[in-house]
Protein backbone atom coordinates (compact mmCIF):
# COMPACT_ATOMS: atom_id res chain seq x y z
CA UNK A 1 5.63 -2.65 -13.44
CA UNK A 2 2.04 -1.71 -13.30
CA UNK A 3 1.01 -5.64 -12.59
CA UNK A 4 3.63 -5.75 -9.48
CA UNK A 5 2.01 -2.33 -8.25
CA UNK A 6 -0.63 -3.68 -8.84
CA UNK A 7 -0.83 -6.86 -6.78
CA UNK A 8 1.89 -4.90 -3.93
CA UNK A 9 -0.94 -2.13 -3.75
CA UNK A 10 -3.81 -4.99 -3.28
CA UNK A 11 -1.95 -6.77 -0.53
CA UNK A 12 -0.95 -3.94 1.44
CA UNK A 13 -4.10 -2.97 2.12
CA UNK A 14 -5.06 -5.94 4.49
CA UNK A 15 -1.74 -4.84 6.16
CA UNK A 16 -3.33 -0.88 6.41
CA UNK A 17 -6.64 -2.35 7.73
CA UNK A 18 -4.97 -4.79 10.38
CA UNK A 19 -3.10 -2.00 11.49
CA UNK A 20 -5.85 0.28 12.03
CA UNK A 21 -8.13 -2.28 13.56
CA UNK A 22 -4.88 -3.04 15.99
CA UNK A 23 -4.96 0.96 16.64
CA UNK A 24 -8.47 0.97 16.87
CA UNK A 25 -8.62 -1.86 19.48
CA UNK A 26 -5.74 -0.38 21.40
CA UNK A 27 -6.87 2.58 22.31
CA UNK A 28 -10.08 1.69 22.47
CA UNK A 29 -8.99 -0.59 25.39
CA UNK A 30 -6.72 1.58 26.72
CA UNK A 31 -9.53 4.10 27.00
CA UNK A 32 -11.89 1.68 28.87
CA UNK A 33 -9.23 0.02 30.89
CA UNK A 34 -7.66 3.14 32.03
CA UNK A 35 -4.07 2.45 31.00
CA UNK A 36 -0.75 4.12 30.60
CA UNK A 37 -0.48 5.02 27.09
CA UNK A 38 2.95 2.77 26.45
CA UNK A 39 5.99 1.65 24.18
CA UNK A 40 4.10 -0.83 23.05
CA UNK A 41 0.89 1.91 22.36
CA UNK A 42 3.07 4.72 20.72
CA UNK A 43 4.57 2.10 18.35
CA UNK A 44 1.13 0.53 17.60
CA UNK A 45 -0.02 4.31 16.70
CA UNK A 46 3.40 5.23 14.48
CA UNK A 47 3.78 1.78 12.55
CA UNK A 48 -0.02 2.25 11.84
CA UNK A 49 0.92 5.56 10.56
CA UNK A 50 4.02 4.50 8.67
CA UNK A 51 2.26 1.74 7.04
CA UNK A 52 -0.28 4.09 5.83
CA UNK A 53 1.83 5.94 4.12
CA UNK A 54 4.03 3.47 2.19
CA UNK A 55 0.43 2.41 0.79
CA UNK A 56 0.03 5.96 0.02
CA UNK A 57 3.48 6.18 -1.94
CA UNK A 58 2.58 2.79 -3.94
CA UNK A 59 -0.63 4.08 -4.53
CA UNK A 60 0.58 7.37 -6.33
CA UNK A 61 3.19 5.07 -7.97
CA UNK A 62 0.06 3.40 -9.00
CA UNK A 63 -2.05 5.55 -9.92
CA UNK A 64 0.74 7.35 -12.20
CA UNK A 65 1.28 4.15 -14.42
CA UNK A 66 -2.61 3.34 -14.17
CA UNK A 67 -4.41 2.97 -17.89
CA UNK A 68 -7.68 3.76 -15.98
CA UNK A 69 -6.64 7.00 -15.09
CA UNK A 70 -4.64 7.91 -18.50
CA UNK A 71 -7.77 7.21 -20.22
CA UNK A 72 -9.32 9.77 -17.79
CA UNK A 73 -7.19 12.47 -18.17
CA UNK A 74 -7.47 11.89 -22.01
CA UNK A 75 -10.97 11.54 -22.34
CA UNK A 76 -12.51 13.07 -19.56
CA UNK A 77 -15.63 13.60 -20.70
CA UNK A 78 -16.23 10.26 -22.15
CA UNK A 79 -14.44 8.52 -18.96
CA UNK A 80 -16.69 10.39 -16.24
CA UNK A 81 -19.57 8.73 -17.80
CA UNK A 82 -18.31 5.57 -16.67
CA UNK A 83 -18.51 5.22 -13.58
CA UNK A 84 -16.13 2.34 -12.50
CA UNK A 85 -13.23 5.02 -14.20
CA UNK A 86 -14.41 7.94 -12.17
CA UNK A 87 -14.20 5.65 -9.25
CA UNK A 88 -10.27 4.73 -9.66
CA UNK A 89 -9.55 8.07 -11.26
CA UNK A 90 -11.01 10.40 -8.57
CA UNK A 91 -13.36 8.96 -6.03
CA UNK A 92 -11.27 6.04 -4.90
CA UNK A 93 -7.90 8.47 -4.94
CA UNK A 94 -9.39 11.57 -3.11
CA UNK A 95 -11.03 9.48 -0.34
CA UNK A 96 -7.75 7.42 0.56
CA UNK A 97 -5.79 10.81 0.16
CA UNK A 98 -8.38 12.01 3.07
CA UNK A 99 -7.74 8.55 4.80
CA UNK A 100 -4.25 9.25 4.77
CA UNK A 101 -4.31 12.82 5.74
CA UNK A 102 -6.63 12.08 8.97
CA UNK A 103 -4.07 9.00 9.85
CA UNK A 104 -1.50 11.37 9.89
CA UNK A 105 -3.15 14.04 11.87
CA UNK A 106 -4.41 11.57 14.50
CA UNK A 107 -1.00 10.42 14.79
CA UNK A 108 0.66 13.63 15.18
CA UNK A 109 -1.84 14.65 17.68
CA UNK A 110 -2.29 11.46 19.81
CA UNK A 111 1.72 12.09 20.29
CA UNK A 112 1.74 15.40 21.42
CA UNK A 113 -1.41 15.03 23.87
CA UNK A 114 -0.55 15.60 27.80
CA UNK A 115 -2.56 12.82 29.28
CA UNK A 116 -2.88 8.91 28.58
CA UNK A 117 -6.60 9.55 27.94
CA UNK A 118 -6.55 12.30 25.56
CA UNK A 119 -3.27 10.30 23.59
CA UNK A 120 -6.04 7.00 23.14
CA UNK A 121 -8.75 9.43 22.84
CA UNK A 122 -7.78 11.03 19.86
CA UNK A 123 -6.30 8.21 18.09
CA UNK A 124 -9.23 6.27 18.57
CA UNK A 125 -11.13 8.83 17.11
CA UNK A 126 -9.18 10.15 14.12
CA UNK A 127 -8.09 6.23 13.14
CA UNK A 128 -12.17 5.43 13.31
CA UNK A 129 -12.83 8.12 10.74
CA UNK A 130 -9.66 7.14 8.31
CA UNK A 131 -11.00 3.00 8.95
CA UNK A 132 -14.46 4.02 7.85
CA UNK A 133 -12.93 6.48 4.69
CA UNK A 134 -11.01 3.64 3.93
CA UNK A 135 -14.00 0.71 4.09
CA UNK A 136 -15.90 3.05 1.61
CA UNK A 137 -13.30 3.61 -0.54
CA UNK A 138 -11.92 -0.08 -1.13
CA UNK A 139 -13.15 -1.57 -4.37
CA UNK A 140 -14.61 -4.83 -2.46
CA UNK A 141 -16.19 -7.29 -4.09
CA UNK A 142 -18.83 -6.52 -3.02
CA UNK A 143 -19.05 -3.02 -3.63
CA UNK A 144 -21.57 -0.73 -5.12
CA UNK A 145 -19.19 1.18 -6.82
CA UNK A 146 -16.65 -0.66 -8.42
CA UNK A 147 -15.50 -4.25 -8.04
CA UNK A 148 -12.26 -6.05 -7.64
CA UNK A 149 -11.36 -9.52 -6.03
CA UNK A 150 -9.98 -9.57 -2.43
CA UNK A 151 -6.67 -10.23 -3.91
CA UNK A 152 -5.00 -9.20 -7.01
C-alpha cells in the first residue's frame, strides 16, 4: 500500500502544479485583459481547489503508513538530526498543509468577491503564494533539502 501511495502521491503532484499554473495564468489574464470572470474561470479556480485537496488526503494517507515518519515519532531525537527525515516528517508536511490551507482560502474568497477583478485578483494572489509554498516544499531533484526523482 505504501508503494501505490507512494507513486499516486508523486504523480499527482504534476496534476496540483498544472492546475495552479492554469489558475495562475487565468486570472492573471483575466486581470490584464479585463474579462468577465466565467464558467469556464470558476471551474478552473474549484477543480484547482479540489485537486488540491485529494493530494492532501493521499498525502495524510501517506504520511500515516510512511517508515520515515514512524522512525520520527520513535526516535525523535536521533531522526531530527537527519535532516532528509525532518524534511518528510515535518518540513515537507507543514508547508503543503499551509499550501493547502491558502488554496482553499483563495478559493473560498475569489467565489464570494463582488466584482470580476477582485474574483481574479485574489485568486491570483492566494494561488501565487500556495505555487511558491508548494515549489519549496517539493523534494526535486534538485533540491537542497531532500531529493527524490521527478517520478516515483
Amino acid at each position: 500500500m505504501y508503494q501505490t501511495l507512494t507513486v499516486y502521491h508523486s504523480l499527482l503532484r504534476w496534476l496540483v502544479l498544472l492546475s495552479l499554473i492554469l489558475s495562475l495564468i487565468t486570472a492573471c489574464t483575466g486581470l490584464w485583459k479585463q474579462r468577465n470572470f466565467g464558467k469556464t474561470d470558476n471551474a478552473i479556480r474549484h477543480w484547482t481547489a479540489t485537486i488540491a485537496h485529494i493530494q492532501l488526503i493521499a498525502g495524510i494517507l501517506l504520511y500515516a503508513q510512511s517508515p520515515i515518519t514512524r522512525f520520527f515519532r520513535e526516535h525523535n531525537a536521533e531522526a531530527r538530526q537527519q535532516f532528509d527525515i525532518t524534511f518528510f516528517s515535518l518540513i515537507h508536511a507543514i508547508l503543503m498543509l499551509i499550501a493547502i490551507i491558502l488554496i482553499t482560502i483563495g478559493s473560498s474568497l475569489s467565489k464570494r468577491q463582488n466584482s470580476d477583478r477582485n474574483k481574479f485578483r485574489t485568486m491570483a494572489l492566494w494561488y501565487a503564494l500556495a505555487l511558491l509554498i508548494i515549489f519549496i516544499a517539493i523534494p526535486w531533484p534538485f533540491s537542497p533539502f531532500a531529493t527524490r526523482p521527478y517520478i516515483r
